[in-house]
PDB file of N, CA and C in Angstrom:
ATOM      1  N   UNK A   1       0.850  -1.170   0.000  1.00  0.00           N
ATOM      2  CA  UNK A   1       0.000   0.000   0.000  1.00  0.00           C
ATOM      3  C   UNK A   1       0.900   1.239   0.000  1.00  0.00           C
ATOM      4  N   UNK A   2       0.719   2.029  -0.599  1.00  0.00           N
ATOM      5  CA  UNK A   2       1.574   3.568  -1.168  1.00  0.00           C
ATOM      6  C   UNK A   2       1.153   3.932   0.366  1.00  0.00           C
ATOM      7  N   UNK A   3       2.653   5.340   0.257  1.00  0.00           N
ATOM      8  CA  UNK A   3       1.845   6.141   1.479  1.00  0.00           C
ATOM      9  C   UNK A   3       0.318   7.543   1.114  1.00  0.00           C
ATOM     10  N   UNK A   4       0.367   7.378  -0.466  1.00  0.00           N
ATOM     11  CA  UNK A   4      -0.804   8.007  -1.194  1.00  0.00           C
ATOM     12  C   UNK A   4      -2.106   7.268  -0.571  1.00  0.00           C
ATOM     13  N   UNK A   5      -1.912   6.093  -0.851  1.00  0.00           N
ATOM     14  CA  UNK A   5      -3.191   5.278  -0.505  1.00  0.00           C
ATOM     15  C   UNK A   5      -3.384   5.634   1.573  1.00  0.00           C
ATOM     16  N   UNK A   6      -2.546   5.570   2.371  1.00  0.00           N
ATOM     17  CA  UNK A   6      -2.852   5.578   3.423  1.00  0.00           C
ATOM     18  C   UNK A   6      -3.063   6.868   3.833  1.00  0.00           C
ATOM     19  N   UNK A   7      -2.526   8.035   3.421  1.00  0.00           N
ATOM     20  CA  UNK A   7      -3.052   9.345   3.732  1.00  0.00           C
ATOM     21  C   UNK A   7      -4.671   9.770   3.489  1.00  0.00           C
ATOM     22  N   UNK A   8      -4.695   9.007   1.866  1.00  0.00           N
ATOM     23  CA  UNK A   8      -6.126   9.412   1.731  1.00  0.00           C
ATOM     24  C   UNK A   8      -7.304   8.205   2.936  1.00  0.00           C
ATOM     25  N   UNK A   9      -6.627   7.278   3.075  1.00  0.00           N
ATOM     26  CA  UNK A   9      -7.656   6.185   3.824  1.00  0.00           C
ATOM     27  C   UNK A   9      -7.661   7.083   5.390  1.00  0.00           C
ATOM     28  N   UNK A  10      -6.832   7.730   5.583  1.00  0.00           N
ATOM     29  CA  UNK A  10      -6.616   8.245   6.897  1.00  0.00           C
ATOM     30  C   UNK A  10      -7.108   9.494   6.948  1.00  0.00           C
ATOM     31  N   UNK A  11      -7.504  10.322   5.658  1.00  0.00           N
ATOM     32  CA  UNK A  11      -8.165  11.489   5.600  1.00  0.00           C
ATOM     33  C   UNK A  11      -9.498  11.247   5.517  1.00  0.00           C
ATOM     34  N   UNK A  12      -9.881  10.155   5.341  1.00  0.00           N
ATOM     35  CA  UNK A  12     -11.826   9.431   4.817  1.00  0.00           C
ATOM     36  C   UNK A  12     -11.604   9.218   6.581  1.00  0.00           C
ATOM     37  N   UNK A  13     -10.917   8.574   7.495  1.00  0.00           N
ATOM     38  CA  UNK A  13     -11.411   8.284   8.766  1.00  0.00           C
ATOM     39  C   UNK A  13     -11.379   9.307   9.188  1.00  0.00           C
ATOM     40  N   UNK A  14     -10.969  10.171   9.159  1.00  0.00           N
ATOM     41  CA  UNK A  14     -11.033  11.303  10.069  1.00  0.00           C
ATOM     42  C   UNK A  14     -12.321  12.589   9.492  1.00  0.00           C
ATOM     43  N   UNK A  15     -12.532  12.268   8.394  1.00  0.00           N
ATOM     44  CA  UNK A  15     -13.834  12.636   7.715  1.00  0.00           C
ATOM     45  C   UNK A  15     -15.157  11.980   8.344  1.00  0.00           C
ATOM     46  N   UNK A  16     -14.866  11.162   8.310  1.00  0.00           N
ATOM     47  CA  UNK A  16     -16.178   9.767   8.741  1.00  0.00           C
ATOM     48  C   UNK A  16     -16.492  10.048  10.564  1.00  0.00           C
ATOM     49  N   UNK A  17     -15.302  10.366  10.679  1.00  0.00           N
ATOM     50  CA  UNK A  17     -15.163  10.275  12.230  1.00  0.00           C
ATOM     51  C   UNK A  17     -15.746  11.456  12.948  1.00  0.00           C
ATOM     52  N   UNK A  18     -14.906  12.822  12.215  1.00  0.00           N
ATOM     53  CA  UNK A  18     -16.338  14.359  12.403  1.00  0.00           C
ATOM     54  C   UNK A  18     -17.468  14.162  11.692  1.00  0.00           C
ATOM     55  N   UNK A  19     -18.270  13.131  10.806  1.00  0.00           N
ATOM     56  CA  UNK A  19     -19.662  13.436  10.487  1.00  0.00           C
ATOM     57  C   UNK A  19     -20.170  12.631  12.141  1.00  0.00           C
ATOM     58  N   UNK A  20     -19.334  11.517  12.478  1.00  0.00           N
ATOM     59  CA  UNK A  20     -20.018  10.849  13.483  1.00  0.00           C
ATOM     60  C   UNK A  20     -19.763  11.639  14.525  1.00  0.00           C
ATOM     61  N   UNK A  21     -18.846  12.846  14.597  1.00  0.00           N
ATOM     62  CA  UNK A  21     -19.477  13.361  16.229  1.00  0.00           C
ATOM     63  C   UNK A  21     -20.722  14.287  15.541  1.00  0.00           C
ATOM     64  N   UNK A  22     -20.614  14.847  14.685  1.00  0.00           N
ATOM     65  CA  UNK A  22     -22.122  15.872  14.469  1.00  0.00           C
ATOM     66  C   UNK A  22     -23.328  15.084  14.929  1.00  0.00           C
ATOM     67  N   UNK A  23     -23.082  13.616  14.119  1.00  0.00           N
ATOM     68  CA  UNK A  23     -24.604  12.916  14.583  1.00  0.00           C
ATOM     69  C   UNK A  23     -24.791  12.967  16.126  1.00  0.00           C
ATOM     70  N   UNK A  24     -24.116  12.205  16.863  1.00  0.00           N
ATOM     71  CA  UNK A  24     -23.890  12.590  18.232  1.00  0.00           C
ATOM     72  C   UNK A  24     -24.262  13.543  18.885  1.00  0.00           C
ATOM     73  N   UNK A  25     -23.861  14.725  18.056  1.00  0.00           N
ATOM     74  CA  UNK A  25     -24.091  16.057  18.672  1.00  0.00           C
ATOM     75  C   UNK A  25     -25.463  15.844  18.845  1.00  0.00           C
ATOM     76  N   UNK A  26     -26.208  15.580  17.749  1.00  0.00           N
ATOM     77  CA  UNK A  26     -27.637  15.559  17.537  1.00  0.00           C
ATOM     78  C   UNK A  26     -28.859  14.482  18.208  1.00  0.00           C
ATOM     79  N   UNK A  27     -27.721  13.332  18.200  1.00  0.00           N
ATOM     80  CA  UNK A  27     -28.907  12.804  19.111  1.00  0.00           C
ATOM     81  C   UNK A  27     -28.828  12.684  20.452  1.00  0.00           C
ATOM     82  N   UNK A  28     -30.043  11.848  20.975  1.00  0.00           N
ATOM     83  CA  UNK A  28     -30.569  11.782  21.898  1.00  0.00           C
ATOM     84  C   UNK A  28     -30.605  10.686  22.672  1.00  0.00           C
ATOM     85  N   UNK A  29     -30.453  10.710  24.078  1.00  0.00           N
ATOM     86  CA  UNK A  29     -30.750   9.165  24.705  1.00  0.00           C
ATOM     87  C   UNK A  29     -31.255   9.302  25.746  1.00  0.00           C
ATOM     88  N   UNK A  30     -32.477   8.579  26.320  1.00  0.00           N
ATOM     89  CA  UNK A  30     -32.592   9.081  27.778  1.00  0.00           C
ATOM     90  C   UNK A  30     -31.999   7.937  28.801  1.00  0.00           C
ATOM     91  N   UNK A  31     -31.678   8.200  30.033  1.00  0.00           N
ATOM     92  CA  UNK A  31     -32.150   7.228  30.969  1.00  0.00           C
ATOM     93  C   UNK A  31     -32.740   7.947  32.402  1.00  0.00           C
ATOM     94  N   UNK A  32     -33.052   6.723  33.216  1.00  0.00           N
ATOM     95  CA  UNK A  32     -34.059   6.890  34.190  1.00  0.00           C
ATOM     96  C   UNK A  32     -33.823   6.013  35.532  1.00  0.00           C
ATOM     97  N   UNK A  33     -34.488   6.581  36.279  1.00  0.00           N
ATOM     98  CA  UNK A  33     -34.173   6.099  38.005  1.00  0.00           C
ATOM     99  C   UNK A  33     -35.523   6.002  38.315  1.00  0.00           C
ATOM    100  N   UNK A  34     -35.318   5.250  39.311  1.00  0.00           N
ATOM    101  CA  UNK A  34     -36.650   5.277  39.961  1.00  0.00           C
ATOM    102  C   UNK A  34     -37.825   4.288  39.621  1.00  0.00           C
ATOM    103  N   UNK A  35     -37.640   3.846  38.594  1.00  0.00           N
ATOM    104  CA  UNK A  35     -39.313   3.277  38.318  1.00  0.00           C
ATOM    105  C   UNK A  35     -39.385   3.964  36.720  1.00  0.00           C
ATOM    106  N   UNK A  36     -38.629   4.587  36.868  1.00  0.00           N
ATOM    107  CA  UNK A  36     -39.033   6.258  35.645  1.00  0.00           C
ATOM    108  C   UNK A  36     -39.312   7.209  36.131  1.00  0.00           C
ATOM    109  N   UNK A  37     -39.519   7.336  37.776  1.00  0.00           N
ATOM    110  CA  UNK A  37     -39.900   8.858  37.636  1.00  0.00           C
ATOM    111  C   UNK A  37     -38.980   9.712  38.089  1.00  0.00           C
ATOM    112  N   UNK A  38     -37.727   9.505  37.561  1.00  0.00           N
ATOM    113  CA  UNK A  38     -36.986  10.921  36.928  1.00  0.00           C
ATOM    114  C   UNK A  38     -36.053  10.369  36.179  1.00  0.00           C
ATOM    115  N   UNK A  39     -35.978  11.076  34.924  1.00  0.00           N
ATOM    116  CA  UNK A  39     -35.488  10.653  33.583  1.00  0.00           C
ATOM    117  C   UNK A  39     -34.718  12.063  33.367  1.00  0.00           C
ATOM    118  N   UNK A  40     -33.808  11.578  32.405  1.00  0.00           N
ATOM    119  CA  UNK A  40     -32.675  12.375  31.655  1.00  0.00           C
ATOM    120  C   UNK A  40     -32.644  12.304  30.646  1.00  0.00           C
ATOM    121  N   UNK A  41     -32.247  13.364  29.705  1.00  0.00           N
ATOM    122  CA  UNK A  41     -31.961  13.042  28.413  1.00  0.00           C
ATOM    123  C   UNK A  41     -30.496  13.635  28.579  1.00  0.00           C
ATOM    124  N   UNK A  42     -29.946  13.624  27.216  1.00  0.00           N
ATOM    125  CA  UNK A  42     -28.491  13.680  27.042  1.00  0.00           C
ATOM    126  C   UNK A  42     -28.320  13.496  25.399  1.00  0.00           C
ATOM    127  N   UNK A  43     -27.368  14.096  25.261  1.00  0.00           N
ATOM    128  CA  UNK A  43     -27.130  14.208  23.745  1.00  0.00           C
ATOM    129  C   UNK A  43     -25.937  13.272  23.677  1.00  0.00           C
ATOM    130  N   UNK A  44     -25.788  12.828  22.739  1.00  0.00           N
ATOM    131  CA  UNK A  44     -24.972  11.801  22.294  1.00  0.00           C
ATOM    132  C   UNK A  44     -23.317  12.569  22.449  1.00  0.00           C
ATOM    133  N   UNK A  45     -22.975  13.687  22.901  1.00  0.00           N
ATOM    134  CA  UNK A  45     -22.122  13.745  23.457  1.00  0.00           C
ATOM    135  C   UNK A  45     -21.857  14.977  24.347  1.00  0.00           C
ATOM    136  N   UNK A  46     -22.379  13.836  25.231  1.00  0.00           N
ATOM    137  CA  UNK A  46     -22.795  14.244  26.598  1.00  0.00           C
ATOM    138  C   UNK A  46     -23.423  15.538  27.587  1.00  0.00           C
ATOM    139  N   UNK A  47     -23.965  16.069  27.115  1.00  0.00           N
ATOM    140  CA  UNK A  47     -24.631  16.987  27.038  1.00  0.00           C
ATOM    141  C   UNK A  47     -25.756  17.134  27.693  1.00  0.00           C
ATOM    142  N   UNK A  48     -26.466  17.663  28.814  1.00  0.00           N
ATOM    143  CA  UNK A  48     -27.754  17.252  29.247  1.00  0.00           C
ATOM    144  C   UNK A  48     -28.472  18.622  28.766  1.00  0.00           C
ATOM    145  N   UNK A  49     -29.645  17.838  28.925  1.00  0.00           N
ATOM    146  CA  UNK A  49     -30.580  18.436  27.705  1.00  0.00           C
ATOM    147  C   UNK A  49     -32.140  18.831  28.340  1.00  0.00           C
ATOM    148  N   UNK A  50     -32.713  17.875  29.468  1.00  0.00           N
ATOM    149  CA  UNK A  50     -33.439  17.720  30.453  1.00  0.00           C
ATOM    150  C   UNK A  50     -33.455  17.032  31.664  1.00  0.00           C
ATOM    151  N   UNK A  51     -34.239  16.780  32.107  1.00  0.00           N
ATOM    152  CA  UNK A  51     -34.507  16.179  33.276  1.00  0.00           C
ATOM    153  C   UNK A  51     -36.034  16.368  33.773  1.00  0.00           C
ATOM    154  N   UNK A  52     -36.472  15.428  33.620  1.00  0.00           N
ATOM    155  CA  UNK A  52     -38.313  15.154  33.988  1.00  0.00           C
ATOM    156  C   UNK A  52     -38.138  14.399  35.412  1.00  0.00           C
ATOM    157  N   UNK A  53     -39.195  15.155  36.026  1.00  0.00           N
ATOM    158  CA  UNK A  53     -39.597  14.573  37.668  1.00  0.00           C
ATOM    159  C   UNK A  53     -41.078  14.287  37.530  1.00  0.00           C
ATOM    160  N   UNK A  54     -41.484  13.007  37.810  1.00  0.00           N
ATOM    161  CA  UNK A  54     -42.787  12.877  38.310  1.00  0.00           C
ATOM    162  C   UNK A  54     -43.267  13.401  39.838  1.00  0.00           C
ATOM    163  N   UNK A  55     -44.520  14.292  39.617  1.00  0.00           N
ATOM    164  CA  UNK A  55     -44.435  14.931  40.906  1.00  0.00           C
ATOM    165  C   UNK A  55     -44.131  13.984  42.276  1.00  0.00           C
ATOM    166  N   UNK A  56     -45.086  12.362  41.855  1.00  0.00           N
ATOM    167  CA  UNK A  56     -44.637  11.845  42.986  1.00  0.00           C
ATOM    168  C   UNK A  56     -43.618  11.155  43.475  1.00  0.00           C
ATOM    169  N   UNK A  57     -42.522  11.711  42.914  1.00  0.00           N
ATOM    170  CA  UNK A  57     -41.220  11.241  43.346  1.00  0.00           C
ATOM    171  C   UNK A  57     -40.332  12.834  44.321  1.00  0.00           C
ATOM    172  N   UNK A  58     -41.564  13.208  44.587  1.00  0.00           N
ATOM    173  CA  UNK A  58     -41.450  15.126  45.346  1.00  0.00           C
ATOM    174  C   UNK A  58     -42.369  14.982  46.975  1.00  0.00           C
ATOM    175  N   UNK A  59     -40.639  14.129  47.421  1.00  0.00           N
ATOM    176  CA  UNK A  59     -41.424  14.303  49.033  1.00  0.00           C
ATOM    177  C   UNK A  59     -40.078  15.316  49.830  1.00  0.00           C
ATOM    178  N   UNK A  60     -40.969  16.666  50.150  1.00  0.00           N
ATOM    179  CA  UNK A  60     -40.492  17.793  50.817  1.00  0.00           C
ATOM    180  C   UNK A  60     -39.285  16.632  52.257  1.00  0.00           C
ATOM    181  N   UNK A  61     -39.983  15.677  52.624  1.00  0.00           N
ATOM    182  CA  UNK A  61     -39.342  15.407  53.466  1.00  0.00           C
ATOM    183  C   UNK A  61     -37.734  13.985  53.684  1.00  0.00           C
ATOM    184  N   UNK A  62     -37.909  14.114  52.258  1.00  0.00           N
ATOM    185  CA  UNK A  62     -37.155  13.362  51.370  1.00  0.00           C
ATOM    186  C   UNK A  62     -36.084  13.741  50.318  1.00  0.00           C
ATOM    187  N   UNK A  63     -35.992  14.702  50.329  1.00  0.00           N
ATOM    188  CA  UNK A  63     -34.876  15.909  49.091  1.00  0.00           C
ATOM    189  C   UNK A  63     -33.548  14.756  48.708  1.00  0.00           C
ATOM    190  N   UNK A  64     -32.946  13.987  49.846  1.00  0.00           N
ATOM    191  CA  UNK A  64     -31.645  13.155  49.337  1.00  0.00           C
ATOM    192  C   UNK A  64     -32.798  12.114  48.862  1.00  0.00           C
ATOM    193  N   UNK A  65     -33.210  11.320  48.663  1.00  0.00           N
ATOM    194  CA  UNK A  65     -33.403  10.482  47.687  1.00  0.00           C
ATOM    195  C   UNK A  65     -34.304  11.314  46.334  1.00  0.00           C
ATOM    196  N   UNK A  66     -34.754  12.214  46.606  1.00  0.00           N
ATOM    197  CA  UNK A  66     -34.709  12.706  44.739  1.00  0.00           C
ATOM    198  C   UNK A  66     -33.498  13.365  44.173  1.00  0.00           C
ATOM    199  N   UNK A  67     -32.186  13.774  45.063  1.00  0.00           N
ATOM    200  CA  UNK A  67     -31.071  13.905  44.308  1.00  0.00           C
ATOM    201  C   UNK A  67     -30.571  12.744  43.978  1.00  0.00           C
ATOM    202  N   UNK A  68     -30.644  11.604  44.503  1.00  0.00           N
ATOM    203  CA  UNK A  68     -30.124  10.069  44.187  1.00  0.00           C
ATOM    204  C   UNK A  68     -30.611  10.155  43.557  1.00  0.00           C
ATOM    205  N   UNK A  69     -32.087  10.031  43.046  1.00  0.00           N
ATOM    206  CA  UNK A  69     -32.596   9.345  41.523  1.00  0.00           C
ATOM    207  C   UNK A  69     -32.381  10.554  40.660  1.00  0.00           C
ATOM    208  N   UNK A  70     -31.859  11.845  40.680  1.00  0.00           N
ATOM    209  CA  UNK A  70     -31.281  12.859  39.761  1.00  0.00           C
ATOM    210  C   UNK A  70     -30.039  12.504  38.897  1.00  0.00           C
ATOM    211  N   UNK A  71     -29.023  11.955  39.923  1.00  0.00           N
ATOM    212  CA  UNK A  71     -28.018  11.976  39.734  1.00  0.00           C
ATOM    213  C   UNK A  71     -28.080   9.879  39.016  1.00  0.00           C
ATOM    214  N   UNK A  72     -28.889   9.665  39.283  1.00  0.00           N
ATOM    215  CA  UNK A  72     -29.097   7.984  39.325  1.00  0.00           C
ATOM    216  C   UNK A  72     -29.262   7.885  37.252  1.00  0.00           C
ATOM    217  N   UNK A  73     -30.284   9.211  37.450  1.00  0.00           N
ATOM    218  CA  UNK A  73     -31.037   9.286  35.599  1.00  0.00           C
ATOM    219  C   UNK A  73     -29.742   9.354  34.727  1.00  0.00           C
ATOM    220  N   UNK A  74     -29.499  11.120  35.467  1.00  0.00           N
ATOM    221  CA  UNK A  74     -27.934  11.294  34.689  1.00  0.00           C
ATOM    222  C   UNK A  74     -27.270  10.174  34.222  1.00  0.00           C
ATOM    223  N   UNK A  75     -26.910   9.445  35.231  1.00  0.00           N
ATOM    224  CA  UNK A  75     -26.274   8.724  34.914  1.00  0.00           C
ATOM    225  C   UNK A  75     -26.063   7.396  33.908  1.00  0.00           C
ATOM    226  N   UNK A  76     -27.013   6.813  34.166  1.00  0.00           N
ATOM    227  CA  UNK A  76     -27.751   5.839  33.098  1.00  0.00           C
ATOM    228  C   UNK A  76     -28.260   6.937  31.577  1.00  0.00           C
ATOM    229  N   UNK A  77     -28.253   7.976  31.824  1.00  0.00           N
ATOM    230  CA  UNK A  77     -28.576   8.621  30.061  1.00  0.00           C
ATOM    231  C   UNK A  77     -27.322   8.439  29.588  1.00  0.00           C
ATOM    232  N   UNK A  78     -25.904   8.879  30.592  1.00  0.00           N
ATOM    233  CA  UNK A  78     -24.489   9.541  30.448  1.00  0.00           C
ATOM    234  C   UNK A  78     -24.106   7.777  29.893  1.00  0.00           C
ATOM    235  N   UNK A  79     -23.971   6.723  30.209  1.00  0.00           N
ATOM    236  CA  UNK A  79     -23.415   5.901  30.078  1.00  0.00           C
ATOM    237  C   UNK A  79     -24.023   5.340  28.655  1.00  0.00           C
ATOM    238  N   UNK A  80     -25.580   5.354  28.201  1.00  0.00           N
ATOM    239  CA  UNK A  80     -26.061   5.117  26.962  1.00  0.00           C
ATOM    240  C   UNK A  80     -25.581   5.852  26.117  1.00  0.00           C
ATOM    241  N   UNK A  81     -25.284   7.472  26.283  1.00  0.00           N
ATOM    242  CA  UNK A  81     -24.682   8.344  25.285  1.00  0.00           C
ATOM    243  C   UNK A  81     -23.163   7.479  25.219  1.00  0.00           C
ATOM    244  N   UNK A  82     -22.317   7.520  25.920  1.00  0.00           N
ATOM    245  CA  UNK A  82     -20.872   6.399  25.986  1.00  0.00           C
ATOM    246  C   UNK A  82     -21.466   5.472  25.221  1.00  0.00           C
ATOM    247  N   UNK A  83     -21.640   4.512  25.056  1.00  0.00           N
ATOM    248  CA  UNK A  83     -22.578   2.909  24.404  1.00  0.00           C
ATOM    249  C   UNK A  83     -22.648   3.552  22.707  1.00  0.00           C
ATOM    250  N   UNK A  84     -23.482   4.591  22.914  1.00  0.00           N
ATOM    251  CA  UNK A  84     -23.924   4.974  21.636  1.00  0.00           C
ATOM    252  C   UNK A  84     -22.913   5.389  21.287  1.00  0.00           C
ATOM    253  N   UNK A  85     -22.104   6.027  21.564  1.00  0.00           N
ATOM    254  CA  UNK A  85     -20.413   6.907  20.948  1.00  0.00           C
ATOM    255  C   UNK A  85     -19.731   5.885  19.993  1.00  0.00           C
ATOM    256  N   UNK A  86     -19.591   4.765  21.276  1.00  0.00           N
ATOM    257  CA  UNK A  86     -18.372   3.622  21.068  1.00  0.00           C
ATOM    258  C   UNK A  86     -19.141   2.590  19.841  1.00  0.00           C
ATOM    259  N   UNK A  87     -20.379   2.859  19.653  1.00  0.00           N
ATOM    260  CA  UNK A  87     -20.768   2.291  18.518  1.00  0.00           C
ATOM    261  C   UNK A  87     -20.401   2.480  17.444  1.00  0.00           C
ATOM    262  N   UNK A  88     -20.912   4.218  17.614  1.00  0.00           N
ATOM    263  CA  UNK A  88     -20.760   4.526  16.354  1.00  0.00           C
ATOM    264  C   UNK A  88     -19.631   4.830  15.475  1.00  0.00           C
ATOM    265  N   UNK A  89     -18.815   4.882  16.662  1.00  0.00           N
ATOM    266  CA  UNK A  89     -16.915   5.729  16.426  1.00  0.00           C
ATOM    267  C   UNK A  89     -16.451   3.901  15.991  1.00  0.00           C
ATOM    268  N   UNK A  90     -16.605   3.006  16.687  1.00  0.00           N
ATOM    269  CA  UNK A  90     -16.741   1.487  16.170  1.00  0.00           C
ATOM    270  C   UNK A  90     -16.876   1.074  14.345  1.00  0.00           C
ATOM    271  N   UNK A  91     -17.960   1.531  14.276  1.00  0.00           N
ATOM    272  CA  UNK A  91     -18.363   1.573  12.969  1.00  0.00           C
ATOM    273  C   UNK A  91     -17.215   2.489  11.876  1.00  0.00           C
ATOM    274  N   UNK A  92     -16.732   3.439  12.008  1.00  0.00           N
ATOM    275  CA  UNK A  92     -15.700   4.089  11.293  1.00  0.00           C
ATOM    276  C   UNK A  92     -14.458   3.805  11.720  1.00  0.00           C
ATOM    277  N   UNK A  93     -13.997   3.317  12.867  1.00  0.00           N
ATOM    278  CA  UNK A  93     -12.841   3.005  12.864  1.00  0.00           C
ATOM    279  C   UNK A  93     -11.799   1.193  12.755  1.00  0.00           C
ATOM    280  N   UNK A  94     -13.705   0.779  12.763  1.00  0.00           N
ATOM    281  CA  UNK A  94     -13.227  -1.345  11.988  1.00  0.00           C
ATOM    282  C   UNK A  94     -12.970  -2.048  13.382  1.00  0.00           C
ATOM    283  N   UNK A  95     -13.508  -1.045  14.840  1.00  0.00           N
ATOM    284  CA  UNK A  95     -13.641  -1.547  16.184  1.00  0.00           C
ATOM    285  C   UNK A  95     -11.976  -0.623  17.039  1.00  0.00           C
ATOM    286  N   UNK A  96     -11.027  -0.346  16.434  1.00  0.00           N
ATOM    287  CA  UNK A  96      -9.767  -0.373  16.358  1.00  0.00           C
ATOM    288  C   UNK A  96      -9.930   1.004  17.486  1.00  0.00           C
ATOM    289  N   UNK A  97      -9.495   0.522  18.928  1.00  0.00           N
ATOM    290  CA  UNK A  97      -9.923   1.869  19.602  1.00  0.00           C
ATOM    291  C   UNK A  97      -8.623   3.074  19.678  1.00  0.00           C
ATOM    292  N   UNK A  98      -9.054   4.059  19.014  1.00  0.00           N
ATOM    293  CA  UNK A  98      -8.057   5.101  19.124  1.00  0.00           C
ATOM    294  C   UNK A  98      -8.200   6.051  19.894  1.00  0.00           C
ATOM    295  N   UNK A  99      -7.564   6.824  20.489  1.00  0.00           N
ATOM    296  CA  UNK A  99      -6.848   7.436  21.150  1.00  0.00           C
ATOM    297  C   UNK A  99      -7.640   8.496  21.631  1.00  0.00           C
ATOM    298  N   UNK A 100      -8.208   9.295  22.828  1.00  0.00           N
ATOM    299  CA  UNK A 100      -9.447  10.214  22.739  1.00  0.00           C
ATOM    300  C   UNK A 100     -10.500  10.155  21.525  1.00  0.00           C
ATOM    301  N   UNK A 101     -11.001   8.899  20.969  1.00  0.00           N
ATOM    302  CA  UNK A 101     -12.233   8.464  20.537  1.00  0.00           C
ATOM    303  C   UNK A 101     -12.938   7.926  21.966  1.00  0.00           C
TER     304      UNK A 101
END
């Protein structure tokens, strides 16, 4: 293989590789605590975007366990956005994990 041929194969991954963070940018994933009643969304890189509370997960006398299931949602959205990344960065790079991908 020329070093012609590997510059351009290495200029298509790194092409392939910024359309796949735009998508990212763009989508969406939620996750959730509780039962569901408080959910997160998150953008595919990493980004929070919302956070939904069902009122009855709103006991005045209870505030640390609705920051647990706050921080519980986050978290499970944050780790599906990761999942979804490593997929998709997967897909353009033939699995081959590089370096801050």
């Amino acid at each position: 293989m020329s070093m012609a041929n590997l510059q351009r194969m290495a200029m298509q991954m790194q092409q392939a590789m910024e359309r796949v963070k735009v998508e990212l940018a763009q989508s969406h994933v939620d996750g959730s605590a509780g039962g569901g009643v408080v959910k997160a969304v998150v953008t595919g890189d990493n980004q929070l975007v919302s956070v939904t509370i069902d009122p009855s997960a709103v006991d005045p006398s209870d505030v640390d366990m609705l920051q647990d299931l706050i921080v519980a949602a986050v978290n499970d959205a944050l780790r599906a956005a990761k999942e979804l990344g490593e997929t998709k960065m997967a897909a353009v790079t033939g699995g081959m994990r590089l370096p801050g991908m």
